[in-house]
C-alpha atoms as a PDB file:
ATOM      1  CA  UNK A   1      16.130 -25.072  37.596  1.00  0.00           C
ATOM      2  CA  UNK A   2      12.587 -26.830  36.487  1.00  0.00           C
ATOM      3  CA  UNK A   3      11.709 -29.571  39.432  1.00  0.00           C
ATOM      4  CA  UNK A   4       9.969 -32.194  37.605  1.00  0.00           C
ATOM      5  CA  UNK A   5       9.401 -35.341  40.047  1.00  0.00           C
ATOM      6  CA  UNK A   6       6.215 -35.926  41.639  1.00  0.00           C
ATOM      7  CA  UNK A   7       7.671 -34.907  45.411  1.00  0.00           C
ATOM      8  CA  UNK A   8       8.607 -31.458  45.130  1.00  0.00           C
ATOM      9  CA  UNK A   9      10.137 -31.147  48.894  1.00  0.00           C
ATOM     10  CA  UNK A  10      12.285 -34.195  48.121  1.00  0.00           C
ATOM     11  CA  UNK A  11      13.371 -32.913  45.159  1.00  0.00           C
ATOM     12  CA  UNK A  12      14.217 -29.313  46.794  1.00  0.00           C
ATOM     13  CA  UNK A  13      16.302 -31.422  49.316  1.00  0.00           C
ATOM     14  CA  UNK A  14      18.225 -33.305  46.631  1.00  0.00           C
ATOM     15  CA  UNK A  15      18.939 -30.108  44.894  1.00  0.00           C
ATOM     16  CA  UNK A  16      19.864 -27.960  48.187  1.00  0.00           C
ATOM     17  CA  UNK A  17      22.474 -30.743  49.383  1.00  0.00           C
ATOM     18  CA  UNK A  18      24.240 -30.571  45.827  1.00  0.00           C
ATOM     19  CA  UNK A  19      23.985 -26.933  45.841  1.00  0.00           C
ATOM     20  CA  UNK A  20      25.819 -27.346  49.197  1.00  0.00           C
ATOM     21  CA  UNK A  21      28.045 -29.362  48.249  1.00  0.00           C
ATOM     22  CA  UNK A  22      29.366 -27.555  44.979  1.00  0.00           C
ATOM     23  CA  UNK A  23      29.886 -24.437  47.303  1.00  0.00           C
ATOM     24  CA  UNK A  24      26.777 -22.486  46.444  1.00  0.00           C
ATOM     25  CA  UNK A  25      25.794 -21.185  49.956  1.00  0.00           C
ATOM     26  CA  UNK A  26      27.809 -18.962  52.162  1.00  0.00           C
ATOM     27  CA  UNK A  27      26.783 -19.398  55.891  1.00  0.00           C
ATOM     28  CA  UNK A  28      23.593 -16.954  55.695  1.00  0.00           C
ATOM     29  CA  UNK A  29      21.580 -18.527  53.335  1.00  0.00           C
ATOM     30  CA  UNK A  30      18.991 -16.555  50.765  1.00  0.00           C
ATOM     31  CA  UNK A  31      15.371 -15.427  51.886  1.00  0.00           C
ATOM     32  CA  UNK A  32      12.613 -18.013  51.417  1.00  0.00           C
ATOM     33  CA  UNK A  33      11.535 -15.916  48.702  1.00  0.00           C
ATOM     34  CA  UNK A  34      14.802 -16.153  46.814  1.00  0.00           C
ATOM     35  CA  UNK A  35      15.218 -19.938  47.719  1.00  0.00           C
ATOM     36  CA  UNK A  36      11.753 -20.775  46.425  1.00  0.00           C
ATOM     37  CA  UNK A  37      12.329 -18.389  43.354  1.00  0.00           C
ATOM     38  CA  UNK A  38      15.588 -20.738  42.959  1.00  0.00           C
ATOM     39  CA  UNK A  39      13.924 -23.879  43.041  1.00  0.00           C
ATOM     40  CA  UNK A  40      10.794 -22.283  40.980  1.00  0.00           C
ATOM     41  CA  UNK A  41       8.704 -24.163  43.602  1.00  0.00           C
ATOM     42  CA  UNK A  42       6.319 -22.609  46.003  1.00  0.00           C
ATOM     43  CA  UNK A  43       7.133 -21.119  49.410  1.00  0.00           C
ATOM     44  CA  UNK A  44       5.255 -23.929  51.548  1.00  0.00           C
ATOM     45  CA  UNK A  45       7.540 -26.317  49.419  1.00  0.00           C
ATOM     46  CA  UNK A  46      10.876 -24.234  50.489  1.00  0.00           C
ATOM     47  CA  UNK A  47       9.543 -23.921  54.439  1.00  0.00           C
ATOM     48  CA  UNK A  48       8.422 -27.881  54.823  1.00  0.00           C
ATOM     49  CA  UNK A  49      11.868 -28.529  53.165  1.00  0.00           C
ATOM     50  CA  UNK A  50      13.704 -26.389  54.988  1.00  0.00           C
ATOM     51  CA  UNK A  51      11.739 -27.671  58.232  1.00  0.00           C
ATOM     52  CA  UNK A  52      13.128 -31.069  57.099  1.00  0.00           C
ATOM     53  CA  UNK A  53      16.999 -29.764  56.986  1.00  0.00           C
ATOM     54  CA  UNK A  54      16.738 -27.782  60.100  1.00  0.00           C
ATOM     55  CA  UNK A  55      15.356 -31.350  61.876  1.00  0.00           C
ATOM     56  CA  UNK A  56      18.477 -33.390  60.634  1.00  0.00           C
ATOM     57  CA  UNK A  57      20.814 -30.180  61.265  1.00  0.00           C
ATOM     58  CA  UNK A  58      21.644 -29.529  58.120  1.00  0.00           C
ATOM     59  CA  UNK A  59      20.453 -25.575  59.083  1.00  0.00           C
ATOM     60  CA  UNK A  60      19.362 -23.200  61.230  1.00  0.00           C
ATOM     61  CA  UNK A  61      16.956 -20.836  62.012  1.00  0.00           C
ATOM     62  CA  UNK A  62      17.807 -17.756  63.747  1.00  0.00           C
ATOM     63  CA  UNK A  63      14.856 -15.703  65.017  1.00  0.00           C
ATOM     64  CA  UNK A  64      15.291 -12.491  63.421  1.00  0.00           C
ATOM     65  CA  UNK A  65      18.361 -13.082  61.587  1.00  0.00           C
ATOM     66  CA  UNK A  66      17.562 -15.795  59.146  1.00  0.00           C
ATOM     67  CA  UNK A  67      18.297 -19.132  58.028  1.00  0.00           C
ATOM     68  CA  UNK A  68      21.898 -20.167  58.522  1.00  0.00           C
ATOM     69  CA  UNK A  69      23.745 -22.788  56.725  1.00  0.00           C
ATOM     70  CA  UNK A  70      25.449 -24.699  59.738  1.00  0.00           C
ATOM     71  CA  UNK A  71      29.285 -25.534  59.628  1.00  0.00           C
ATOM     72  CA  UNK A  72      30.501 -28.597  58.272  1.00  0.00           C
ATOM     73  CA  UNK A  73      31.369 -30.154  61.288  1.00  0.00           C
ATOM     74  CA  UNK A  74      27.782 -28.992  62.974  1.00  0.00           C
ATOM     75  CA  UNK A  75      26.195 -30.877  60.655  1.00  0.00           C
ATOM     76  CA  UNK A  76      25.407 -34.496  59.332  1.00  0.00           C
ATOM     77  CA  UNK A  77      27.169 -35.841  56.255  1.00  0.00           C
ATOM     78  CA  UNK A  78      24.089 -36.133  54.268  1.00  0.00           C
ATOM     79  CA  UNK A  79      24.222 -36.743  50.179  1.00  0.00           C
ATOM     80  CA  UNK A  80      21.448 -36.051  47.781  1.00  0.00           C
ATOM     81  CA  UNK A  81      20.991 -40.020  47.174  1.00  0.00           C
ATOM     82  CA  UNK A  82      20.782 -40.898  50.858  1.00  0.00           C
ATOM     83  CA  UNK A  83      18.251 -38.119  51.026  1.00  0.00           C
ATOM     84  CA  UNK A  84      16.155 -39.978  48.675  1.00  0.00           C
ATOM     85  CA  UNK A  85      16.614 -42.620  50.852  1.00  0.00           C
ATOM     86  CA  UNK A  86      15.469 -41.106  54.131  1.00  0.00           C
ATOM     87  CA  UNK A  87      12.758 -38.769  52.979  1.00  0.00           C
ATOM     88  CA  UNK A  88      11.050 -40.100  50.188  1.00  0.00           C
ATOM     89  CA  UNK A  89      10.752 -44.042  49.336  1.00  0.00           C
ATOM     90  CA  UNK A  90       8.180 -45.969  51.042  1.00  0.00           C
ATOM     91  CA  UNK A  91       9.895 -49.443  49.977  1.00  0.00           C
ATOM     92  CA  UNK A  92      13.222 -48.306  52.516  1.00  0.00           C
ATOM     93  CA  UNK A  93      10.894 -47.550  55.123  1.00  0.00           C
ATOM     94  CA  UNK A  94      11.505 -51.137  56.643  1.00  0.00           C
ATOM     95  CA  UNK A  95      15.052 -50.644  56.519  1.00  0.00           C
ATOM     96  CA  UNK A  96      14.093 -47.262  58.255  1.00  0.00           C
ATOM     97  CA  UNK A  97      12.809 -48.843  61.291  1.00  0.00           C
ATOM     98  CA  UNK A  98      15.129 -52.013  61.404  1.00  0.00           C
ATOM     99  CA  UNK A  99      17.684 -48.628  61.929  1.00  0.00           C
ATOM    100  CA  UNK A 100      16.028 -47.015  64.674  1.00  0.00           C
ATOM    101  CA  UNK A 101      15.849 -50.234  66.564  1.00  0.00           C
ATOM    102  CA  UNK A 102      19.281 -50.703  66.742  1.00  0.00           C
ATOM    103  CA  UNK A 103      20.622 -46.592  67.020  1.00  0.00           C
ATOM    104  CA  UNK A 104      17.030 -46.209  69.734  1.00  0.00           C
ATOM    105  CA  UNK A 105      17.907 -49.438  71.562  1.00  0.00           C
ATOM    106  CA  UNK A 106      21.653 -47.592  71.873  1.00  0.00           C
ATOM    107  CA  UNK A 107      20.197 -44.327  73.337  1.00  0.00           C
ATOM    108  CA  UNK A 108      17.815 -46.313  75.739  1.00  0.00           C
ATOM    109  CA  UNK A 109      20.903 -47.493  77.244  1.00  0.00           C
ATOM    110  CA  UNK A 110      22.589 -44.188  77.283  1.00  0.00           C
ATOM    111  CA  UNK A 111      19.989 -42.536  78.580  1.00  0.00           C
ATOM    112  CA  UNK A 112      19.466 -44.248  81.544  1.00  0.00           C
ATOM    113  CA  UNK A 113      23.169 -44.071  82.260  1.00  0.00           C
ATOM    114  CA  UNK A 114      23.539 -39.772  81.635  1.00  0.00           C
ATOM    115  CA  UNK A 115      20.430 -38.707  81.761  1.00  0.00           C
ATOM    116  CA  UNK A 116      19.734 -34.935  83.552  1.00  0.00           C
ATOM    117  CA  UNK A 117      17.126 -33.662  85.049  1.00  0.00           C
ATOM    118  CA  UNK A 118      15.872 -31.582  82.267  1.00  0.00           C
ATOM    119  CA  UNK A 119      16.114 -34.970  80.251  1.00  0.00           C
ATOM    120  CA  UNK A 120      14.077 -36.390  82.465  1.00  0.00           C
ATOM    121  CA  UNK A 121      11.398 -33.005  82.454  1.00  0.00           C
ATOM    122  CA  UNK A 122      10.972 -33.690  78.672  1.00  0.00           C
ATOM    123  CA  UNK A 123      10.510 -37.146  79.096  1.00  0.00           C
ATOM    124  CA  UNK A 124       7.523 -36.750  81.922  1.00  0.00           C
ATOM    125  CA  UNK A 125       6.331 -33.626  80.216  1.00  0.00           C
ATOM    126  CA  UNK A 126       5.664 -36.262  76.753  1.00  0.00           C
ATOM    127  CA  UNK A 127       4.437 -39.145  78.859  1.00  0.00           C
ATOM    128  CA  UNK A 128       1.662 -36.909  80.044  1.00  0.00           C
ATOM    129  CA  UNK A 129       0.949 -35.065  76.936  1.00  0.00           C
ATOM    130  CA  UNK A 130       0.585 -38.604  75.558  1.00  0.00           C
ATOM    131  CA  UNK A 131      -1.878 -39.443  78.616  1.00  0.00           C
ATOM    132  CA  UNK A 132      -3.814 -36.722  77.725  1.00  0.00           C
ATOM    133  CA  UNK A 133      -4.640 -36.836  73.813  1.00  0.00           C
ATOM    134  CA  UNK A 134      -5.029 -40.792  74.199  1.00  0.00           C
ATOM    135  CA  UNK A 135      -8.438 -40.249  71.776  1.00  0.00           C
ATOM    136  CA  UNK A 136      -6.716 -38.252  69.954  1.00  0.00           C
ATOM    137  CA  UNK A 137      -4.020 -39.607  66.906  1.00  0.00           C
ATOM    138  CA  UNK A 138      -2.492 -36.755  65.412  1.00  0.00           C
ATOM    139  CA  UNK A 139      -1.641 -35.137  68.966  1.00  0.00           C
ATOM    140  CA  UNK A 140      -0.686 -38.154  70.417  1.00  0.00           C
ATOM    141  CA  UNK A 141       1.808 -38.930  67.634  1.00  0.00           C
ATOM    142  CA  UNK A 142       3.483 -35.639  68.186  1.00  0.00           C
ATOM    143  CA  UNK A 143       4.294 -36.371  71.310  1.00  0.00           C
ATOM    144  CA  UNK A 144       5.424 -39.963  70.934  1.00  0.00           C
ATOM    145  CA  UNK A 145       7.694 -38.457  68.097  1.00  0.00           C
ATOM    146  CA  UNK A 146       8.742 -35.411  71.111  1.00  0.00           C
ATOM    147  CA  UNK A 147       9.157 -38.728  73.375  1.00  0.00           C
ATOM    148  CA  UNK A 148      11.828 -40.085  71.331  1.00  0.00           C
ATOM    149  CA  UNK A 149      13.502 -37.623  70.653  1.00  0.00           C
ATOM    150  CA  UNK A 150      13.950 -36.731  74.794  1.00  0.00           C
ATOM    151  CA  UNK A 151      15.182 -40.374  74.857  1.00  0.00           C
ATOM    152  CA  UNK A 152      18.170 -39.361  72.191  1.00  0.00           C
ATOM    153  CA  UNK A 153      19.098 -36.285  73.640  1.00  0.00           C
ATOM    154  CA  UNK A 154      19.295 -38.307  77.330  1.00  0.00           C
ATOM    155  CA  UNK A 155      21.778 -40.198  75.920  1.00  0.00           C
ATOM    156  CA  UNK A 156      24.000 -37.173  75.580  1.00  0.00           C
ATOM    157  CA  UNK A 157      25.322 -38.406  72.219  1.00  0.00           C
ATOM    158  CA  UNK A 158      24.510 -35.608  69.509  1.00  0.00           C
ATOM    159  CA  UNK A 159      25.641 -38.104  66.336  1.00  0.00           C
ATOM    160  CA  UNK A 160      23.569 -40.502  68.029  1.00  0.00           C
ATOM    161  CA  UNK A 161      20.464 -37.621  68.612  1.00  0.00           C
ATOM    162  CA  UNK A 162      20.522 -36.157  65.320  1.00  0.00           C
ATOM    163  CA  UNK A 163      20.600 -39.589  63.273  1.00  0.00           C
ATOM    164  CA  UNK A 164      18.040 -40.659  65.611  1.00  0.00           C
ATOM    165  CA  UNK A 165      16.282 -37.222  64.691  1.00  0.00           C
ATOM    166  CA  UNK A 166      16.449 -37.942  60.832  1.00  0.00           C
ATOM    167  CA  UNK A 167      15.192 -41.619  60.945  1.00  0.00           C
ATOM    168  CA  UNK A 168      12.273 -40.030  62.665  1.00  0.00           C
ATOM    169  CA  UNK A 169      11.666 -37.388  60.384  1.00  0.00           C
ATOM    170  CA  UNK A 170      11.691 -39.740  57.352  1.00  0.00           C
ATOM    171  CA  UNK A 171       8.134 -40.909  58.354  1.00  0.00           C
ATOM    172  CA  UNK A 172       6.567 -38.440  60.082  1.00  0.00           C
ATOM    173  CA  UNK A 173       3.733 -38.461  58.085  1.00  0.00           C
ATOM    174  CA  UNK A 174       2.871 -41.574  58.513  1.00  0.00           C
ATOM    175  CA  UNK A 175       3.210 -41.980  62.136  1.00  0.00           C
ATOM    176  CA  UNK A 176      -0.651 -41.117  63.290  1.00  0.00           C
ATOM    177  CA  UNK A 177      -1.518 -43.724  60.913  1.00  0.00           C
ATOM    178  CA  UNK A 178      -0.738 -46.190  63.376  1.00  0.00           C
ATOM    179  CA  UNK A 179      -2.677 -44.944  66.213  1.00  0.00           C
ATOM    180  CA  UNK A 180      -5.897 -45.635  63.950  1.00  0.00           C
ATOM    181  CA  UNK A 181      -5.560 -48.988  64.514  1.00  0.00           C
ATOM    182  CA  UNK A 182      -7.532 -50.728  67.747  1.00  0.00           C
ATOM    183  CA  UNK A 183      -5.810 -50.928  71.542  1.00  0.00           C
ATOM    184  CA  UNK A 184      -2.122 -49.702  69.239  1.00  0.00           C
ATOM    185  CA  UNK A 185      -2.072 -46.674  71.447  1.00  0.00           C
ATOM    186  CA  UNK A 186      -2.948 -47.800  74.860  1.00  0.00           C
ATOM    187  CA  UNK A 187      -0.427 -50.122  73.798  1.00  0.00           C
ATOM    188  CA  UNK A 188       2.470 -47.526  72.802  1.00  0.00           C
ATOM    189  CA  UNK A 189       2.015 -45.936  75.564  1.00  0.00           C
ATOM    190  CA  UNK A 190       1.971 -48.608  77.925  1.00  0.00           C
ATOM    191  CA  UNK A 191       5.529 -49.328  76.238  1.00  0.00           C
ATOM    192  CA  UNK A 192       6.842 -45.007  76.690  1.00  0.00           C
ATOM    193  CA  UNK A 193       5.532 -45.520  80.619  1.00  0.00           C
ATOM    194  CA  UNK A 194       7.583 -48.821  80.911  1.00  0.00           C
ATOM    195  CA  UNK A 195      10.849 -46.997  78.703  1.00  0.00           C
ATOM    196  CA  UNK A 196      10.644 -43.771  80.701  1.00  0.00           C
ATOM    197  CA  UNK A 197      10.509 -45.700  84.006  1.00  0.00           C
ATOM    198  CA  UNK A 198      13.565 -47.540  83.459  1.00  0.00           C
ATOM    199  CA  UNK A 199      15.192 -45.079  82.121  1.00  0.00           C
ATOM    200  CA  UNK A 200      14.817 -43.000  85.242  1.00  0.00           C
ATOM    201  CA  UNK A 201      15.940 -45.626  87.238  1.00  0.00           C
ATOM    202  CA  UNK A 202      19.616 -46.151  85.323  1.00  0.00           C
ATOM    203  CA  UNK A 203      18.351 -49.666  84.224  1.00  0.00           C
ATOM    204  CA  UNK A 204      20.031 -49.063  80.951  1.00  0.00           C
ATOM    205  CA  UNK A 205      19.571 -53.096  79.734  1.00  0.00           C
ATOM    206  CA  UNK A 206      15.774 -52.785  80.143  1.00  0.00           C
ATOM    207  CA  UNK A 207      15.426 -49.896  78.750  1.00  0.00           C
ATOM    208  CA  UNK A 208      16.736 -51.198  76.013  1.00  0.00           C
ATOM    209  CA  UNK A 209      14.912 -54.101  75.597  1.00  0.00           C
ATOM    210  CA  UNK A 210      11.954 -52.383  75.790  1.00  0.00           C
ATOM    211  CA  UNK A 211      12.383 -50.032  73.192  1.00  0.00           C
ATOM    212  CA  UNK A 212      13.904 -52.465  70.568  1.00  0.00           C
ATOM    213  CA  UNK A 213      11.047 -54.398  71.049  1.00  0.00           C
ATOM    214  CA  UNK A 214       8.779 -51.190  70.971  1.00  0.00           C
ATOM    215  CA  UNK A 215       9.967 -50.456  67.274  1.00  0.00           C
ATOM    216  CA  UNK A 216       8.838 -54.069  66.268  1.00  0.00           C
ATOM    217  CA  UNK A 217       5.193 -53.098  65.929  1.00  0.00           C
ATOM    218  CA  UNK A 218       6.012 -50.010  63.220  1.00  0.00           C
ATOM    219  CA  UNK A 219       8.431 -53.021  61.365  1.00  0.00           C
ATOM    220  CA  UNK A 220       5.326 -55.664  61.368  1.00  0.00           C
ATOM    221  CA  UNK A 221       2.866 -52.469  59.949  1.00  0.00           C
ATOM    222  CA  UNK A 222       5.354 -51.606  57.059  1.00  0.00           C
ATOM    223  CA  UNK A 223       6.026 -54.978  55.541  1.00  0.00           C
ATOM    224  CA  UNK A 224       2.256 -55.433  56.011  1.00  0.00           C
ATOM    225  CA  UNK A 225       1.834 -52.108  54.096  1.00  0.00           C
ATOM    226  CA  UNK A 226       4.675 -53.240  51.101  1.00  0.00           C
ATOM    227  CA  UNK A 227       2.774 -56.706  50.986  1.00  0.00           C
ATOM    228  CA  UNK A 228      -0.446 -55.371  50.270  1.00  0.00           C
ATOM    229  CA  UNK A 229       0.834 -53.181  47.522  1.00  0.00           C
ATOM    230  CA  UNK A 230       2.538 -55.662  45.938  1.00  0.00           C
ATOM    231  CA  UNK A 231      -0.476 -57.765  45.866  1.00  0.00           C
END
């Protein structure tokens, strides 16, 4: 099997899921060796894709015992074409973010409603890792990325947490490129202090708010971004 395409991890992805789905995995899958020898793609191709799956819990890692393939009802119904659709086109990623508004606005709302306490631990423990690497845009966006993703689990909804998880992961990459531009992380942060504090005070319609209209300023960048390579 000869990967051809310019994004070798996609591709991998693609090829995994189908393998998947015609019933080519038991529940222990191969070594990383074996997978990449599979793919005929190198083994920092197989771990970033497999890094990828294990974020949208497709598999597992098991310290020790290897990489498990996680039981259909564990895991997100995820095809090879809406794979291509999540992890690799830049032209979707407006449709990307027009979906986390509405699934993030959702878990807002949850979140203030079930939160726990170790909820809220994860949420404090990103607000101040985010006060702390202000000057600094690849650490910061880590933990704005860890941020959301102690909002989805708060709301106590894993189909909620893990598609939250994947919409997240689709972009990733592209996240510290934000941060370059001026006063956009004073003001992201400003807007995780104002989410959080709602949030832990069970006002689940601000909360909300706040985040839908957090994910408007990733929208605005992205059609900005299409635009100018159009032009």
């Amino acid at each position: 099997m000869k990967l051809k395409r310019t994004s070798l991890v996609e591709e991998v992805i693609n090829a995994f899921i189908r393998d998947v789905e015609d019933g080519l995995y038991g529940e222990k899958l191969p070594s990383q060796k074996e997978l990449a020898n599979h793919y005929q793609v190198s083994l920092i191709v197989i771990r970033e894709a497999l890094s990828k799956l294990s974020a949208i819990g497709m598999i597992s890692f098991q310290q020790g015992k290897g990489t498990y393939l996680n039981k259909p009802g564990e895991r997100p119904f995820v095809t090879s074409e809406f794979s291509s659709l999540i992890f690799h086109d830049v032209k979707n990623l407006r449709a990307i973010v027009e979906a986390r508004q509405i699934i993030e606005r959702e878990t807002s709302s949850l979140a203030a409603i079930r939160k726990t306490d170790k909820d809220i631990l994860n949420m404090e423990e990103a607000i101040h890792m985010m006060k702390k690497n202000l000057n600094d845009n690849d650490t910061f966006a880590f933990w704005d990325l860890k941020f959301h993703n102690a909002v989805a689990q708060a709301s106590n909804n894993p189909v909620l947490h893990k598609l939250t998880m994947l919409l997240i992961d689709s972009y990733r990459t592209e996240v510290s490129k934000f941060f370059q531009l001026p006063g956009v992380i004073e003001k992201v942060f400003t807007e995780h202090e104002g989410i959080y504090k709602n949030i832990l005070e069970g006002n689940s319609d601000e909360a909300s708010l706040i985040m839908y209209s957090h994910l408007e300023m990733p929208e605005k960048i992205f059609l900005a971004k299409m635009a100018e390579s159009e032009n």
